[in-house]
Protein backbone atom coordinates (compact mmCIF):
# COMPACT_ATOMS: atom_id res chain seq x y z
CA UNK A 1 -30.62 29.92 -30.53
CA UNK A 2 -28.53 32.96 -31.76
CA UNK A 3 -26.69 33.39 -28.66
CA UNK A 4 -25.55 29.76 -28.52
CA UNK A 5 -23.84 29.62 -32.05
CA UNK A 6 -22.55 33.43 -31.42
CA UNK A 7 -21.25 32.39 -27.95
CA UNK A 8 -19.95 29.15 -29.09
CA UNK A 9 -18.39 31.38 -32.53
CA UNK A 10 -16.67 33.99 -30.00
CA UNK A 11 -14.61 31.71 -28.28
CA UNK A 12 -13.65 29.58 -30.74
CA UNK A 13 -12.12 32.77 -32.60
CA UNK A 14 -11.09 34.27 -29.36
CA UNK A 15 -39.32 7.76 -32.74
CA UNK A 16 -37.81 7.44 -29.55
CA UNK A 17 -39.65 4.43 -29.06
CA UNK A 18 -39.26 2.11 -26.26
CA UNK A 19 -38.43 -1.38 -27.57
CA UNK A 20 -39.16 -4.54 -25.36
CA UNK A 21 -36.67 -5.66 -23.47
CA UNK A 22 -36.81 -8.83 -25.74
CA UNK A 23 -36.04 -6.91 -28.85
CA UNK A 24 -33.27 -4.43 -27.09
CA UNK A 25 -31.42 -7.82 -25.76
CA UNK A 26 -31.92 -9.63 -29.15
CA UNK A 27 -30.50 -6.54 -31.57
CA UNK A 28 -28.32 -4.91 -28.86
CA UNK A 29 -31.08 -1.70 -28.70
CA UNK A 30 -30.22 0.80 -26.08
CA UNK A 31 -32.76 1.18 -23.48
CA UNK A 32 -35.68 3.99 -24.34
CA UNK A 33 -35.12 7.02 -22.13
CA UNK A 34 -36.94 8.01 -18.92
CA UNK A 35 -40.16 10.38 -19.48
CA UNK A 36 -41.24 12.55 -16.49
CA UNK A 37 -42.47 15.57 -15.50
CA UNK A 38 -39.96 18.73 -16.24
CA UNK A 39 -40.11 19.76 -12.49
CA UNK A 40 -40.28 16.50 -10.59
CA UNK A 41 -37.04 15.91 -13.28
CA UNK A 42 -34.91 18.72 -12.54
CA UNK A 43 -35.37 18.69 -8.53
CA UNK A 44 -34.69 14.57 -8.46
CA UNK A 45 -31.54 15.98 -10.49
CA UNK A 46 -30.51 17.85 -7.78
CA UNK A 47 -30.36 14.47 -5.76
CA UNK A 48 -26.83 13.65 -7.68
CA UNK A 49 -25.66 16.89 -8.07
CA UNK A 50 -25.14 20.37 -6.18
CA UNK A 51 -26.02 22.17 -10.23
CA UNK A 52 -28.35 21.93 -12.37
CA UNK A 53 -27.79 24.41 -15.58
CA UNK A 54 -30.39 24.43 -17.91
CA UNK A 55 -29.45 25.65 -21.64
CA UNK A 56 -31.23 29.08 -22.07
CA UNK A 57 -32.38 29.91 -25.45
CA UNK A 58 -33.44 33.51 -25.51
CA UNK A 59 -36.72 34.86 -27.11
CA UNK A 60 -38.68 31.16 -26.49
CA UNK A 61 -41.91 32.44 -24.01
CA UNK A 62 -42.48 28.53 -23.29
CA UNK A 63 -39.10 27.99 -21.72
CA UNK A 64 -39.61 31.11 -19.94
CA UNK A 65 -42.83 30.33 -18.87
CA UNK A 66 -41.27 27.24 -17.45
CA UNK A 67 -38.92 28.93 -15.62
CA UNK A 68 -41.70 30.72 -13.73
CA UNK A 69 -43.25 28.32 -12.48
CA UNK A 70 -40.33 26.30 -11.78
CA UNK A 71 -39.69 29.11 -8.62
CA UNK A 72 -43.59 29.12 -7.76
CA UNK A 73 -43.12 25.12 -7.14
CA UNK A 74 -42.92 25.02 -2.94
CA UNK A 75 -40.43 22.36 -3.72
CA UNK A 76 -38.08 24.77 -5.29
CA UNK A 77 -37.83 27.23 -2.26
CA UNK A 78 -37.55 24.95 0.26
CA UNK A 79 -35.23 22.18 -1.40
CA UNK A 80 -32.81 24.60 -3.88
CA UNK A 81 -33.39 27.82 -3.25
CA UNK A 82 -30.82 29.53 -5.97
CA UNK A 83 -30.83 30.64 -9.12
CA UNK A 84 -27.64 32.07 -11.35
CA UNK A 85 -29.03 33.53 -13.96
CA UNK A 86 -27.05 35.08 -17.35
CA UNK A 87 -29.76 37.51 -18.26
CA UNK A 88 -29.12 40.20 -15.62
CA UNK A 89 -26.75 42.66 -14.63
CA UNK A 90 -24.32 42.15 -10.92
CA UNK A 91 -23.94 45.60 -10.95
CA UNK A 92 -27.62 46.14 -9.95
CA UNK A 93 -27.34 43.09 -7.18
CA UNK A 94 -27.93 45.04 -4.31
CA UNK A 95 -31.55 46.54 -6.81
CA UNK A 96 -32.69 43.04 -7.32
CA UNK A 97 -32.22 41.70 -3.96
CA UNK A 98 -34.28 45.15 -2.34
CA UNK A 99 -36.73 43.92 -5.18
CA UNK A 100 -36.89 40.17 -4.39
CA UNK A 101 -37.30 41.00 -0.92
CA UNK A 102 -40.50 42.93 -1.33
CA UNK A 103 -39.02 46.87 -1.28
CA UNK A 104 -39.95 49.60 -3.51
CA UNK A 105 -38.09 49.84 -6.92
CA UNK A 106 -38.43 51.65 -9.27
CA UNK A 107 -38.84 50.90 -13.35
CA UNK A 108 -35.90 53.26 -14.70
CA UNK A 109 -33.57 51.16 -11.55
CA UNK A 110 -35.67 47.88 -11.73
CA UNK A 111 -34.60 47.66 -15.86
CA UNK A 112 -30.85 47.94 -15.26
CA UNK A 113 -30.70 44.73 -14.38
CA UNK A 114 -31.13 43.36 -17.52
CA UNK A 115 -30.38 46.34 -19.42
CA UNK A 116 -26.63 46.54 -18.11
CA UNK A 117 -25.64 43.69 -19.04
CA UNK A 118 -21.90 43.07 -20.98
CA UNK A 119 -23.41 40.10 -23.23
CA UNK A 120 -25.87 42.67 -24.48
CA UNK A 121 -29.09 40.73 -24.61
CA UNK A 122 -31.24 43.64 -25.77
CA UNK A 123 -34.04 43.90 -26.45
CA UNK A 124 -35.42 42.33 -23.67
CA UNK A 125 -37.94 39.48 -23.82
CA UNK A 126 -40.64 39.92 -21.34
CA UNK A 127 -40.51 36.26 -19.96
CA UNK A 128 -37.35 37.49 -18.31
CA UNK A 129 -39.05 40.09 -16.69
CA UNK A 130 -41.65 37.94 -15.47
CA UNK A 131 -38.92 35.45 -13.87
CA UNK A 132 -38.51 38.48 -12.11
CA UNK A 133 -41.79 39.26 -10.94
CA UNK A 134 -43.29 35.60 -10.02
CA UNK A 135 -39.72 35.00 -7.41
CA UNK A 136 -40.81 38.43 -5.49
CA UNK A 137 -44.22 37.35 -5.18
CA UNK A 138 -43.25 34.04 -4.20
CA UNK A 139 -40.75 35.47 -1.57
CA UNK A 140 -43.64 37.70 0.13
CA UNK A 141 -45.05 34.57 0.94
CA UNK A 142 -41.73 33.33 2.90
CA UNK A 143 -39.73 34.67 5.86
CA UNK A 144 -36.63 36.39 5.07
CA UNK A 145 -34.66 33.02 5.76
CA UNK A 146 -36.46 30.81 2.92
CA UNK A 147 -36.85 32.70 0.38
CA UNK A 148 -35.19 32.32 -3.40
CA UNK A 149 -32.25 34.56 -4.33
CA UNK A 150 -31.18 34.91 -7.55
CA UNK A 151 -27.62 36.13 -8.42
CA UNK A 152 -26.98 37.66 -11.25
CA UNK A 153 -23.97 36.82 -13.46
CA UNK A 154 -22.92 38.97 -16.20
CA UNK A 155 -20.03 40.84 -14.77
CA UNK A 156 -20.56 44.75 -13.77
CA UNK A 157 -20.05 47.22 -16.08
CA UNK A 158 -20.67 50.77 -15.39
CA UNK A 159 -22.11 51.69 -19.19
CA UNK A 160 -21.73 55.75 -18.97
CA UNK A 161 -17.67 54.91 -18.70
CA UNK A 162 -17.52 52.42 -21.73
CA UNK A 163 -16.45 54.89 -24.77
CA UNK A 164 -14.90 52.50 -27.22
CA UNK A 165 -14.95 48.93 -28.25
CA UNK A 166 -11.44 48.52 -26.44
CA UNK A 167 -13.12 49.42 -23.23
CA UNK A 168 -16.03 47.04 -23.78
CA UNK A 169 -14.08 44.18 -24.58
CA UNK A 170 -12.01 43.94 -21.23
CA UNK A 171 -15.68 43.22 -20.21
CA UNK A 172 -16.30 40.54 -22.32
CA UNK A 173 -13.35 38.52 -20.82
CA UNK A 174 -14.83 37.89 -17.59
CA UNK A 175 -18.28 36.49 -18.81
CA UNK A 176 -17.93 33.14 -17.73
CA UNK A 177 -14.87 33.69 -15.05
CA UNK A 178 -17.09 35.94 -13.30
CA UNK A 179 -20.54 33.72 -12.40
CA UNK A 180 -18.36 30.78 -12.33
CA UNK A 181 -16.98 32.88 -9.24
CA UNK A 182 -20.26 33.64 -7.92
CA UNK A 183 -21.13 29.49 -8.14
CA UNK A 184 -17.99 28.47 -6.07
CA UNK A 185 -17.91 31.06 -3.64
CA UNK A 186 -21.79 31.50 -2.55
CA UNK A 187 -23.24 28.08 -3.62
CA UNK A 188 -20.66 25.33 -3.54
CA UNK A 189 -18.41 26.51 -0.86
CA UNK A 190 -21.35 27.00 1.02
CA UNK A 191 -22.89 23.74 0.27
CA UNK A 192 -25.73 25.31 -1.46
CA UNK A 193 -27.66 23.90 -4.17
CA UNK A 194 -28.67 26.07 -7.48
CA UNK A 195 -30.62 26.22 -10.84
CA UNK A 196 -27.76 27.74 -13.36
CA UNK A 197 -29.84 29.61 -16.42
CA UNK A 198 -27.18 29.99 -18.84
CA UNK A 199 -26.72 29.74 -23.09
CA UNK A 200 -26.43 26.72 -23.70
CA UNK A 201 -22.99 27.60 -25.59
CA UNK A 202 -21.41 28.49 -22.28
CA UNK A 203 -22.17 24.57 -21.65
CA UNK A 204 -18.98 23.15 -23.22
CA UNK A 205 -15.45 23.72 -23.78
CA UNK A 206 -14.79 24.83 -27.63
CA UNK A 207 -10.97 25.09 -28.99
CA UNK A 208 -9.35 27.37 -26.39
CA UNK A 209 -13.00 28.85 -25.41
CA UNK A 210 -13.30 27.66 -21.70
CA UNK A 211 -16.95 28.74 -20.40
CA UNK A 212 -18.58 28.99 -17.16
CA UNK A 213 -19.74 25.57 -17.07
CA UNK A 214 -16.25 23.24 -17.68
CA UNK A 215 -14.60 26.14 -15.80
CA UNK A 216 -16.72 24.54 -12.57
CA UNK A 217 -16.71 21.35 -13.47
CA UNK A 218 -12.75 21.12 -14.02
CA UNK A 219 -12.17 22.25 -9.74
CA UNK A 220 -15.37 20.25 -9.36
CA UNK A 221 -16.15 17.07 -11.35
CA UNK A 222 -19.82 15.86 -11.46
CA UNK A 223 -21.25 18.60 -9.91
CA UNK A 224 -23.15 19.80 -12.50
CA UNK A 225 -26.65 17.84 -14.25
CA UNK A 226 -26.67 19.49 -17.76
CA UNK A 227 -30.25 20.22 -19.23
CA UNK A 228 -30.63 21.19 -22.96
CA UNK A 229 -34.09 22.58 -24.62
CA UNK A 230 -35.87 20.74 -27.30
CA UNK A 231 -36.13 22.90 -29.77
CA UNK A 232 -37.08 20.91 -33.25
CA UNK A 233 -34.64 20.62 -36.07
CA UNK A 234 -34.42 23.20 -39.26
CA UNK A 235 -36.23 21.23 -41.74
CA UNK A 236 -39.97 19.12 -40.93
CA UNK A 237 -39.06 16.14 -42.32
CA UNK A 238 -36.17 15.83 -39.25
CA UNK A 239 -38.44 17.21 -36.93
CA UNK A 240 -41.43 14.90 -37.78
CA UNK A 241 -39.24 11.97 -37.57
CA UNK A 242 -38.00 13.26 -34.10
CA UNK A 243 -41.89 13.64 -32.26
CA UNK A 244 -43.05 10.58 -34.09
CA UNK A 245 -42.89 8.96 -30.27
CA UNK A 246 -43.75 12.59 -28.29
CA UNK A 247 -47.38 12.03 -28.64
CA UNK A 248 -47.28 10.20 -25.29
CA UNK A 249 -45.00 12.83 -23.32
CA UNK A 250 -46.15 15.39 -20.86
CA UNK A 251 -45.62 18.71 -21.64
CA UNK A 252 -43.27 19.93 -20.14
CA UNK A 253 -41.18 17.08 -19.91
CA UNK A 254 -37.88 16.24 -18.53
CA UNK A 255 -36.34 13.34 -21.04
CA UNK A 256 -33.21 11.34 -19.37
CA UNK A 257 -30.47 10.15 -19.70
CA UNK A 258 -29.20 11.03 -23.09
CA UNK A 259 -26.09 8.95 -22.98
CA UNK A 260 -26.55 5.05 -22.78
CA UNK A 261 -30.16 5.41 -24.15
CA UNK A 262 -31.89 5.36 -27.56
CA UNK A 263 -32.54 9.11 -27.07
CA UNK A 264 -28.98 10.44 -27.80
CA UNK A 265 -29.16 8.53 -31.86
CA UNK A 266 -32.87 10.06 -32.22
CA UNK A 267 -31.25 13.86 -31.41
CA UNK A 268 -28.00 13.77 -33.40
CA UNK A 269 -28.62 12.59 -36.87
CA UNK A 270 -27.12 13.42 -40.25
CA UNK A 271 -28.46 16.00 -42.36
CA UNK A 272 -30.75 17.25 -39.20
CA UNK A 273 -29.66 20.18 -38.24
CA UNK A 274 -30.99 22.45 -35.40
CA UNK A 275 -29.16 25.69 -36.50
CA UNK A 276 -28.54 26.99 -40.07
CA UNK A 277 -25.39 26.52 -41.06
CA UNK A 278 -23.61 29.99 -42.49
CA UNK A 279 -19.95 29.33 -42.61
CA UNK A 280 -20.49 32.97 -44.31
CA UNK A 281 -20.89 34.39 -40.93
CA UNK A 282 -17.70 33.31 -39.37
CA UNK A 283 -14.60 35.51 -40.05
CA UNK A 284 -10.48 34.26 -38.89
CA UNK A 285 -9.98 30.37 -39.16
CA UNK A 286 -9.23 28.15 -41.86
CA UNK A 287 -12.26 26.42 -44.00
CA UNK A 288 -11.39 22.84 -41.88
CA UNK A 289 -11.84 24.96 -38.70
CA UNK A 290 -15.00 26.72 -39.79
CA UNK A 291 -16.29 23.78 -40.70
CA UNK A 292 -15.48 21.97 -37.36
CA UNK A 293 -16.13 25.09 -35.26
CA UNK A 294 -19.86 24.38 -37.18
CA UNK A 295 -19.97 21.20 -36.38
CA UNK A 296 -19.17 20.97 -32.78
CA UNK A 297 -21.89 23.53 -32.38
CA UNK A 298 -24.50 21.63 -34.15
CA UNK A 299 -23.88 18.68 -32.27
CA UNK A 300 -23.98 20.58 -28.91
CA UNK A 301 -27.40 22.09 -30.06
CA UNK A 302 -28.59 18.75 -30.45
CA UNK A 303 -28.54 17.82 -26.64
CA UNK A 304 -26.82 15.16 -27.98
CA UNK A 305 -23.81 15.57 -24.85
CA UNK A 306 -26.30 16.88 -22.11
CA UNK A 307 -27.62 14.73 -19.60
CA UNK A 308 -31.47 15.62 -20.26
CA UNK A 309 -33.46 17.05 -22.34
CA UNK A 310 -36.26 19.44 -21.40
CA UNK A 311 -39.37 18.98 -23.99
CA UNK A 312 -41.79 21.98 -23.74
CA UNK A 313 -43.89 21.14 -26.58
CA UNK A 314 -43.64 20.02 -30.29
CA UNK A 315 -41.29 22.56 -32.17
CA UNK A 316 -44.16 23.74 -34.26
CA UNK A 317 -45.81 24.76 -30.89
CA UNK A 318 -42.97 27.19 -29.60
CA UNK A 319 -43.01 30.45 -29.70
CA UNK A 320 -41.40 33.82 -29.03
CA UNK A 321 -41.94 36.24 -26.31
CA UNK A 322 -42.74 39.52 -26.67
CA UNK A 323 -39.94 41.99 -25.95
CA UNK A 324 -40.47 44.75 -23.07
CA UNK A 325 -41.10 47.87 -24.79
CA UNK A 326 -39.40 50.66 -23.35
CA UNK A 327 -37.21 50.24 -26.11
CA UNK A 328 -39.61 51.86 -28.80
CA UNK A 329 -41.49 54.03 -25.83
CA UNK A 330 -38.69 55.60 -24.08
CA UNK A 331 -36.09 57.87 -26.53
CA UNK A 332 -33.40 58.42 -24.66
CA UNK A 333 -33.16 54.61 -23.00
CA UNK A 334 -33.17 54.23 -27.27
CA UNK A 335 -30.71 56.20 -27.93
CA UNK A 336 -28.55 54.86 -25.03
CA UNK A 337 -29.17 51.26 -26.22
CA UNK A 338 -28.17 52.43 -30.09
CA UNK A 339 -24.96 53.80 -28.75
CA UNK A 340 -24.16 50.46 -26.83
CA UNK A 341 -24.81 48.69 -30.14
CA UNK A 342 -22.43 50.38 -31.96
CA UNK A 343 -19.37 49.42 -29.01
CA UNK A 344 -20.96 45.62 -28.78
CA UNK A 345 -21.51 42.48 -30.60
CA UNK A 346 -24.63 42.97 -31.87
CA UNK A 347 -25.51 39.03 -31.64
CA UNK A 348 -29.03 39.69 -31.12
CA UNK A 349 -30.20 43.28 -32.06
CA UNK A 350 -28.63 43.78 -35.63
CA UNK A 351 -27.49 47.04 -36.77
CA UNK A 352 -27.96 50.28 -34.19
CA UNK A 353 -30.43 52.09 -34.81
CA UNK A 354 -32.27 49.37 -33.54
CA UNK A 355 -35.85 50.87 -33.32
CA UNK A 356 -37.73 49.80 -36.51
CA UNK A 357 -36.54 45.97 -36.55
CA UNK A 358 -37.76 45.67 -33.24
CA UNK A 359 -40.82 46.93 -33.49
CA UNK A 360 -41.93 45.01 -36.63
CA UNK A 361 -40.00 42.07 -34.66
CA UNK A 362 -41.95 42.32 -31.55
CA UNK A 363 -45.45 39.72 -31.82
CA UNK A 364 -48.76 41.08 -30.38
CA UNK A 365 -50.19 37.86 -30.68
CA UNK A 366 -47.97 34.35 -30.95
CA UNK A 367 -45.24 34.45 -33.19
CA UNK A 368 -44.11 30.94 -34.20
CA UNK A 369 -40.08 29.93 -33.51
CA UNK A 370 -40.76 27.66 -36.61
CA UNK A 371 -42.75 28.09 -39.97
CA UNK A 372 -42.94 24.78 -41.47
């Protein structure tokens, strides 16, 4: 959730019940969505389209989790094959793909992946690393040819060079050109298919703010099925009204189509918000762009302008994963990480040193996304 309204910030400043088909005809309803399982809904998505990108929301173990066994489905090796994923370094390629394949790696080389990163996801939440771990095992079970590769799209950065925040920003630049690279020159001009794990606010164009997804979908039109999380709404009242007609749904569930249906009035609503709104937070436009820069991102949040919406669970039910723990366990990969804060953004670790926040931060046992 953080990384979609910072992402979304940066580039701006750089029941759903199911009427009868009597009553739809007779008040001019829209047609209740289609319900199905998440994974039989994101491979028939792949039917239509080469892409399909599903909104990441860092921190949620149940989205995660559903990533995992999205690559153990047989399905997924044999009919996609690909995943671009946001949470890893392409620096460290040539590591993950020795790793995938079933060679030795170690920890110190295996955590640059996601450690190296220029969008500076840190700390780490372990559902990440699992992603990780569940495609190798999968891939010992394939020959060489059929296995799953994932490619990793934050653009290298060698860290030990980056001195100032001048340096670091000519990084930041190329976080969307750079996987949207990767997507047309190893998947689509290959005629590849691939799952795209992005934030969700690198899902639409904002002001000048072009992200990896229009980027593709500009030199490619309708190549991409767009796949937002459910993730509740800020208040319980809105939320309550929203899972009035969930009871019914599998978990997880794939919910489509948004547009044309009931669904896409039951997720954007006024005075339901899905992030807070702190205009206090935002720094350079006028008060009329804040406010619209605010509202474009709630609405995005929503799901309201994807083409699905993937349901893990009521919101109450979510939770976060824990974070790997190397950064509290190993000093001087905390003292490197501390000395990165202080060049980055700091979207997601707050103020370097980092240690103590994380550590009271980090849940033993489930901590919930929502406390209503």
């Amino acid at each position: 959730m953080k990384a979609l309204l910072s992402c979304l910030l940066l580039g701006a400043l750089m029941g759903i019940a199911s009427p009868s088909a009597d009553a739809q005809k007779a008040h001019g309803a829209l047609p209740a969505p289609t319900v199905r399982l998440a994974i039989d809904g994101i491979l028939a998505g792949f039917q239509s389209h080469p892409l399909v990108a599903i909104g990441n929301y860092e921190d949620i173990a149940q989205e995660e989790d559903f990533y995992a066994a999205l690559v153990r489905d047989p399905r997924f090796a044999r009919e996609v094959g690909n995943v671009v994923v946001e949470f890893g370094s392409a620096a460290h390629q040539d590591t993950l793909d020795r790793y995938l394949n079933g060679g030795e790696v170690s920890f110190a080389d295996l955590r640059k992946v996601w450690s190296d990163t220029v969008g500076f996801n840190i700390p780490y939440a372990l559902g990440y690393v699992n992603f990780f771990v569940q495609v190798r095992d999968v891939n010992r079970t394939l020959p060489p040819a059929q296995r799953i590769h994932v490619w990793l799209g934050e653009p290298p950065i060698d860290w030990p060079k980056v001195k100032t925040k001048d340096d670091f920003f000519r990084f930041m630049a190329q976080r969307d050109t750079y996987p949207a690279g990767i997507i047309e020159r190893e998947i689509l001009a290959r005629k590849k298919k691939a799952i795209v794990i992005y934030g969700s606010g690198h899902f639409f164009a904002l002001g000048q703010f072009m992200p990896v997804i229009p980027l593709l979908e500009q030199k490619h039109p309708n190549s991409i099925f767009k796949v937002q999380l459910y993730q509740g709404y800020t208040t319980k009242s809105c939320t309550a009204d929203f899972e009035r007609a969930t009871d019914s749904w599998p978990v997880p569930a794939l919910v489509a189509p948004v547009k044309g249906s009931s669904l896409g009035g039951k997720l954007y609503r006024p005075n339901c918000d899905v992030l807070p709104r702190n205009a206090g937070t935002i720094i350079g436009p006028s008060p009329a762009q804040i406010r619209q820069i605010i509202e474009d991102s709630e609405r995005r949040a929503t799901g309201v302008d994807a083409d699905a919406i993937l349901f893990l669970g009521k919101a109450a039910t979510l939770t976060q994963s824990p974070f790997e723990p190397s950064i509290y366990l190993d000093p001087d990969y905390r003292r490197e990480m501390n000395r990165r804060a202080t060049l980055g953004l700091n979207f997601n670790i707050g103020s370097a040193p980092m240690t103590d926040a994380i550590v009271r931060s980090n849940p033993v046992s489930p901590q919930y996304m929502h406390h209503y």
